[in-house]
PDB file of N, CA and C in Angstrom:
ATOM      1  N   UNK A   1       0.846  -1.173   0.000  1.00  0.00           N
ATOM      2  CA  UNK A   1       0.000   0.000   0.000  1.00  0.00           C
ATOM      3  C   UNK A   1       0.892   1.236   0.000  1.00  0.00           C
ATOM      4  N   UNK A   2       1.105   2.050  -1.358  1.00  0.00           N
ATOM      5  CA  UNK A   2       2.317   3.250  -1.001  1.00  0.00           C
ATOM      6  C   UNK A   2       1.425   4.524  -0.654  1.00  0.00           C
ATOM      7  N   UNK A   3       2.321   5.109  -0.168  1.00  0.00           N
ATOM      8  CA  UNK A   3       1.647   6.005   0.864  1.00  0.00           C
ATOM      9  C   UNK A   3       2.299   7.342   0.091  1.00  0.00           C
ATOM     10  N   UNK A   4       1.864   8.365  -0.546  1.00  0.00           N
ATOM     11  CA  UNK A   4       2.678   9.489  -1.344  1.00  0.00           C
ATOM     12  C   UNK A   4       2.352  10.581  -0.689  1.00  0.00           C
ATOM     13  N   UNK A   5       3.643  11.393  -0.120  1.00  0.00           N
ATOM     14  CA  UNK A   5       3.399  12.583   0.083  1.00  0.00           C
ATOM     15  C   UNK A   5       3.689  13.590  -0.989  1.00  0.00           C
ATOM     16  N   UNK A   6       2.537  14.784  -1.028  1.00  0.00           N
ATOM     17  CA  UNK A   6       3.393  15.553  -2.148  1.00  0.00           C
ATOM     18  C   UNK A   6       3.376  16.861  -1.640  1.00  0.00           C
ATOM     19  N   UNK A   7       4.652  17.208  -0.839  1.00  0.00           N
ATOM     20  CA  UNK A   7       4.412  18.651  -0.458  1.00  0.00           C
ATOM     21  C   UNK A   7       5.466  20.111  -1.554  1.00  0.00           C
ATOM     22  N   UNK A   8       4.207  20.667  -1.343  1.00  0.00           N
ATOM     23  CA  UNK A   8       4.600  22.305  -2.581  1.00  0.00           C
ATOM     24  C   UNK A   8       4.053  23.277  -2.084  1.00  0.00           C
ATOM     25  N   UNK A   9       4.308  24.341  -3.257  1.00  0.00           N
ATOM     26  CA  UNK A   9       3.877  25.798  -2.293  1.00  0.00           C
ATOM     27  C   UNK A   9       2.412  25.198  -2.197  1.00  0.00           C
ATOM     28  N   UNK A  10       1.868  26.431  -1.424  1.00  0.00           N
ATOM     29  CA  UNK A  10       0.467  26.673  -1.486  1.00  0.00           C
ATOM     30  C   UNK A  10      -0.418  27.185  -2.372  1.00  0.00           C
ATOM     31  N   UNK A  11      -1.213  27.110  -3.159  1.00  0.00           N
ATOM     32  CA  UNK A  11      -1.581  27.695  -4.131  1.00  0.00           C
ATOM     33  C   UNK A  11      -2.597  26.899  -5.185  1.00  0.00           C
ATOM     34  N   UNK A  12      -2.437  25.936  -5.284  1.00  0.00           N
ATOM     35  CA  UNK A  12      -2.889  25.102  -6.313  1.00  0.00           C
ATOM     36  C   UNK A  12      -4.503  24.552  -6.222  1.00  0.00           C
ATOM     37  N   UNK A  13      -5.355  24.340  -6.424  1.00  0.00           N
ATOM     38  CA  UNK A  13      -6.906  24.202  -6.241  1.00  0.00           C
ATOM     39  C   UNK A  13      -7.079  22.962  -6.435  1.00  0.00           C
ATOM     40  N   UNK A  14      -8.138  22.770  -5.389  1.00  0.00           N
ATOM     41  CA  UNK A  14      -8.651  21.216  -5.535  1.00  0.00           C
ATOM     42  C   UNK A  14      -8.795  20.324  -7.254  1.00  0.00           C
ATOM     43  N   UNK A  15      -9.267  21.559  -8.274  1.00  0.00           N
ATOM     44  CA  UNK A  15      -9.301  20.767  -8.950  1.00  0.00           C
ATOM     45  C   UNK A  15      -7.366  20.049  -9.756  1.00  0.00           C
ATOM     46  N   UNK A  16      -6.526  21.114  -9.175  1.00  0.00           N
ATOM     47  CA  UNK A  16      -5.452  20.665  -9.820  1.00  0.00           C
ATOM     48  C   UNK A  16      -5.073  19.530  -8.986  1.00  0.00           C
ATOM     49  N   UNK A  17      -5.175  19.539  -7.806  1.00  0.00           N
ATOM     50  CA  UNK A  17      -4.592  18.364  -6.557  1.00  0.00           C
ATOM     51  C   UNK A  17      -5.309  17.097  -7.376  1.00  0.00           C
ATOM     52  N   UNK A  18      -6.874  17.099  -7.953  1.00  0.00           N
ATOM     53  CA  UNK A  18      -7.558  16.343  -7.990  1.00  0.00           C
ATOM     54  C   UNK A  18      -6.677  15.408  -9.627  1.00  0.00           C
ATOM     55  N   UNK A  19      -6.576  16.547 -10.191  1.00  0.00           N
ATOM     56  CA  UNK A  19      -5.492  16.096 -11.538  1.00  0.00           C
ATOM     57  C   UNK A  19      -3.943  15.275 -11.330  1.00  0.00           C
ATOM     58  N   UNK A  20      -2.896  15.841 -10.065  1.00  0.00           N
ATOM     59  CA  UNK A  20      -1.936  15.357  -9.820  1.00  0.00           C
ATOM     60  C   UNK A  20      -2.381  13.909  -8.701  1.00  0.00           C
ATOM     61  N   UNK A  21      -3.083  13.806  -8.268  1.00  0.00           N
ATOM     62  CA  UNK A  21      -4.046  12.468  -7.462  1.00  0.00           C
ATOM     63  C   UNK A  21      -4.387  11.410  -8.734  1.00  0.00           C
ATOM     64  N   UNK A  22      -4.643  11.462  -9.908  1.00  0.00           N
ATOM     65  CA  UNK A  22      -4.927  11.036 -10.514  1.00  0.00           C
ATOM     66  C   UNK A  22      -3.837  10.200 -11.659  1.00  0.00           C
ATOM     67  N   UNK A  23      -3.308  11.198 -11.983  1.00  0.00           N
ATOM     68  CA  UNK A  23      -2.066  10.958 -12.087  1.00  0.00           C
ATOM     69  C   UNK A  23      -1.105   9.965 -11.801  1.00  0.00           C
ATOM     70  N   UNK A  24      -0.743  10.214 -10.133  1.00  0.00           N
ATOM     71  CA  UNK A  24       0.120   9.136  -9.703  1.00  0.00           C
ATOM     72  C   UNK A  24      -0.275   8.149  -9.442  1.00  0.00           C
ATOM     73  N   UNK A  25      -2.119   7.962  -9.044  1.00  0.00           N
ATOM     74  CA  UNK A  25      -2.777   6.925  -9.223  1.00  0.00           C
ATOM     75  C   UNK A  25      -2.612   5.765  -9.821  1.00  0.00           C
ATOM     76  N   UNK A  26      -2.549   6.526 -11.273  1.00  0.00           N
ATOM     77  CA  UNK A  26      -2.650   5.694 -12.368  1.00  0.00           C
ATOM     78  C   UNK A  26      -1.075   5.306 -13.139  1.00  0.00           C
ATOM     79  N   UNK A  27      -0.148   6.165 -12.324  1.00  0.00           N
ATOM     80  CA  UNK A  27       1.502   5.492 -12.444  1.00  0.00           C
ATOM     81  C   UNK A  27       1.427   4.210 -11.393  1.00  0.00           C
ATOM     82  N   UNK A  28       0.725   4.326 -10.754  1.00  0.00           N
ATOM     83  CA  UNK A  28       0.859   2.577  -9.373  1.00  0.00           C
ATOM     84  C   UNK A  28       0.301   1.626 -10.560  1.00  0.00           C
ATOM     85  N   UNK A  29      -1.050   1.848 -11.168  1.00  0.00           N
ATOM     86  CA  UNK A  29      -1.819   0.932 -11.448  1.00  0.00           C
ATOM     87  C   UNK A  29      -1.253   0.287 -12.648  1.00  0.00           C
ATOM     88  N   UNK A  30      -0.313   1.611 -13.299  1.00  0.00           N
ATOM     89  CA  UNK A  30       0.394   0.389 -14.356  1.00  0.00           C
ATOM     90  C   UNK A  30       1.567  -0.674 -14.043  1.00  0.00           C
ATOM     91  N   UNK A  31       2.048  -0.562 -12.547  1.00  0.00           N
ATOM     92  CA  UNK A  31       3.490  -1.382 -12.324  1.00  0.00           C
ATOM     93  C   UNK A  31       2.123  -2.089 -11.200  1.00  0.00           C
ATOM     94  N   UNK A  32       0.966  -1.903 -11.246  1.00  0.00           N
ATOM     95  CA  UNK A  32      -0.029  -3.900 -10.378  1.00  0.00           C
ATOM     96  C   UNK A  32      -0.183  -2.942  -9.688  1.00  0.00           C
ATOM     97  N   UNK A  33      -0.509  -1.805  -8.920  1.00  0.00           N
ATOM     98  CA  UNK A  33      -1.307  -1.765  -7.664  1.00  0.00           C
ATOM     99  C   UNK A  33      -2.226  -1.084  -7.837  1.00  0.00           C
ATOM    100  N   UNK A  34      -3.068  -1.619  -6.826  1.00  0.00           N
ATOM    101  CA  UNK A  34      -4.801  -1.419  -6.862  1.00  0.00           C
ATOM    102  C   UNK A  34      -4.570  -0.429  -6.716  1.00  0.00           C
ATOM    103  N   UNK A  35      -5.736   0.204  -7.661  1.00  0.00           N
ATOM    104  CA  UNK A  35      -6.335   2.117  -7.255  1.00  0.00           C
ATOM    105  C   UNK A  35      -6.507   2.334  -5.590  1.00  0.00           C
ATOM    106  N   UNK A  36      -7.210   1.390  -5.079  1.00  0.00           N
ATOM    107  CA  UNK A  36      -7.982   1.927  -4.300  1.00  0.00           C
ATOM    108  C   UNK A  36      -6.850   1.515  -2.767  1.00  0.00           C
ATOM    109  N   UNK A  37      -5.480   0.748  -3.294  1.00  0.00           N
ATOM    110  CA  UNK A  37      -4.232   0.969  -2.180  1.00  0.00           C
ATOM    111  C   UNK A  37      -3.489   2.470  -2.349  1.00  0.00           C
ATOM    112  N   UNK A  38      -3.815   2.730  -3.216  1.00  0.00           N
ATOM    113  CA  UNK A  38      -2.641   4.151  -3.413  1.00  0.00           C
ATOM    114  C   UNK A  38      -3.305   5.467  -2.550  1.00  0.00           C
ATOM    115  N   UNK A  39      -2.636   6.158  -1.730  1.00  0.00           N
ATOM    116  CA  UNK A  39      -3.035   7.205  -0.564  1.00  0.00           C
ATOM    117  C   UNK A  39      -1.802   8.261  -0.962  1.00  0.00           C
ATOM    118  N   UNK A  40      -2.520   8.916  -1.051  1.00  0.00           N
ATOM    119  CA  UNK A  40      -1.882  10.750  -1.236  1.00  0.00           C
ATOM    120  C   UNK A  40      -2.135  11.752  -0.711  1.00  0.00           C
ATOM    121  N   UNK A  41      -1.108  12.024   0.124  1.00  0.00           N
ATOM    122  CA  UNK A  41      -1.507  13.338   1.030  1.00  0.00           C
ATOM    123  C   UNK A  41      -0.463  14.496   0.500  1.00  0.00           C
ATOM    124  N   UNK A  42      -1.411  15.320   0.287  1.00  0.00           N
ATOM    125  CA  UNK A  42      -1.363  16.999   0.010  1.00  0.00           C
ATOM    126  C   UNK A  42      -0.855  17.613   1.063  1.00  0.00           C
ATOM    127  N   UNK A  43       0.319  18.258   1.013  1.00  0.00           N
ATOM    128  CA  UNK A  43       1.004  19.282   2.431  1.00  0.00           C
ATOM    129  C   UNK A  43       1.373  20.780   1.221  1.00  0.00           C
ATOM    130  N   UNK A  44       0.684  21.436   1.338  1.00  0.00           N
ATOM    131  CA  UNK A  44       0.534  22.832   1.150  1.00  0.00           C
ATOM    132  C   UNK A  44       1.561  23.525   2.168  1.00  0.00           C
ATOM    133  N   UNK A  45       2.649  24.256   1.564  1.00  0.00           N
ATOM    134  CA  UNK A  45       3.499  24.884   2.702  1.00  0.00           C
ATOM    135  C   UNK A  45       3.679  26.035   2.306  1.00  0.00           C
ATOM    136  N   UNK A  46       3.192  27.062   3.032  1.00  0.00           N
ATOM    137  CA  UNK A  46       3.822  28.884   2.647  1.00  0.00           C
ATOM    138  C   UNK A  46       5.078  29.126   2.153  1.00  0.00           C
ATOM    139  N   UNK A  47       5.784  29.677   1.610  1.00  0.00           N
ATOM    140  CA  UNK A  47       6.570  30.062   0.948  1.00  0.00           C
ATOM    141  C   UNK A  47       7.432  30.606   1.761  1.00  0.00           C
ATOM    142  N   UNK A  48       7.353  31.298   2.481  1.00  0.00           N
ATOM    143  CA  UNK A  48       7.968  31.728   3.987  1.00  0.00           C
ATOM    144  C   UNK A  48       8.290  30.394   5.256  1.00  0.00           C
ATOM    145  N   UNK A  49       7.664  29.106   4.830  1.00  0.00           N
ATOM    146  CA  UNK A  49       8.307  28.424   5.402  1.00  0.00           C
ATOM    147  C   UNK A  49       9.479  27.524   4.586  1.00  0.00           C
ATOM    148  N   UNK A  50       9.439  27.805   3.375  1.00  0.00           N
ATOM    149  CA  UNK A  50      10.481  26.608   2.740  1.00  0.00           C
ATOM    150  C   UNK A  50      11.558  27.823   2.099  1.00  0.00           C
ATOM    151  N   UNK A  51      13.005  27.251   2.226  1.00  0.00           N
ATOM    152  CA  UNK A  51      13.938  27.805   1.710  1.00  0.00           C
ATOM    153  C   UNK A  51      14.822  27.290   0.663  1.00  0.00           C
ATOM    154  N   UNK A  52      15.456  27.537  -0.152  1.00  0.00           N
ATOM    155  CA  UNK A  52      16.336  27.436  -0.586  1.00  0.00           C
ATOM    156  C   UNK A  52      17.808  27.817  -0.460  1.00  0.00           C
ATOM    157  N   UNK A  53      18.922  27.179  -0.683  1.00  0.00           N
ATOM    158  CA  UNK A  53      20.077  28.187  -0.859  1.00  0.00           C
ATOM    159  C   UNK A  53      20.269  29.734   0.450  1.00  0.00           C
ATOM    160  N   UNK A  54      19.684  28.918   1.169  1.00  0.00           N
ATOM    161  CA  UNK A  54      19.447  30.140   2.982  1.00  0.00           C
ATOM    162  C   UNK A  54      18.730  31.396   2.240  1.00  0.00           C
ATOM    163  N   UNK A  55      18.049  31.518   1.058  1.00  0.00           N
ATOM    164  CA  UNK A  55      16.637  32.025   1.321  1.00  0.00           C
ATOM    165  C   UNK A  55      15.429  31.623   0.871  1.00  0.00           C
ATOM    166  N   UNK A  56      14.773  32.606   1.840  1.00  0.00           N
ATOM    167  CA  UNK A  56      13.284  32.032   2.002  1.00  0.00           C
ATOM    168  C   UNK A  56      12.541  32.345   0.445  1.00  0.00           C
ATOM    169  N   UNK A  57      11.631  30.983   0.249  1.00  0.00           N
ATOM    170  CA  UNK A  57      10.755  31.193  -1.413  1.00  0.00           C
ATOM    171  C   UNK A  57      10.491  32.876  -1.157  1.00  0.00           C
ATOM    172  N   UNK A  58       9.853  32.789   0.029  1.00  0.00           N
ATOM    173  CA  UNK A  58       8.971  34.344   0.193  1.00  0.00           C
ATOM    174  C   UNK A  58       9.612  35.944  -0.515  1.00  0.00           C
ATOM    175  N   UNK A  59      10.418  35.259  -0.055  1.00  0.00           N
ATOM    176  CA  UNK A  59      11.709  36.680  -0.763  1.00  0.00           C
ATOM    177  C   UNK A  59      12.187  36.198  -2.363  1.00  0.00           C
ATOM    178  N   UNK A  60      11.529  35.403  -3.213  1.00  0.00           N
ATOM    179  CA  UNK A  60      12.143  35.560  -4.527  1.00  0.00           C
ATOM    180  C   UNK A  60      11.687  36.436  -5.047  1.00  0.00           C
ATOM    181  N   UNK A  61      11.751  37.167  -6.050  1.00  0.00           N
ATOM    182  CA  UNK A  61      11.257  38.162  -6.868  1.00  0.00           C
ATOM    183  C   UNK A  61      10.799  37.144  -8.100  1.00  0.00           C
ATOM    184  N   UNK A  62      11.257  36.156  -8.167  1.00  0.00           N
ATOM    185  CA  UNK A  62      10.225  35.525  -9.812  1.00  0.00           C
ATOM    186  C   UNK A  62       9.562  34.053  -8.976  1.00  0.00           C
ATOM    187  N   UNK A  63       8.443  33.845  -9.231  1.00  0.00           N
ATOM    188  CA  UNK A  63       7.555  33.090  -9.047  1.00  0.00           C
ATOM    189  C   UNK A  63       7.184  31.973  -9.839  1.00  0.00           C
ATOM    190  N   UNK A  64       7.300  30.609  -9.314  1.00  0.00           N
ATOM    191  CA  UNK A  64       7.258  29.544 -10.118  1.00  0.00           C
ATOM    192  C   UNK A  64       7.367  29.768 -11.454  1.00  0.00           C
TER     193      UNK A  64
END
């Protein structure tokens, strides 16, 4: 039963989560595992909490 975390900025809408859920879904189901074993949890993180290179996303000036 794989268990996927997918954490990114914050920003993205149910219907896109609902598109990338689907997605990796259906990457299990072609190497044998059941749809309904595959679990994906969504971690939405502010930009001010994740850094790069000792600075914070929050402070880039260009955006994804």
């Amino acid at each position: 039963m794989p268990v996927v975390i997918v954490e990114m900025w914050e920003g993205r809408t149910t219907k896109q989560k609902g598109q990338l859920a689907k997605g990796i879904t259906e990457e299990f189901c072609k190497i044998g595992v059941p749809r309904d074993h595959v679990h994906i949890i969504f971690k939405d993180n502010m930009k001010s909490n994740w850094a790069t290179g000792g600075k914070l996303a929050s402070e880039e000036q260009q955006h994804q």
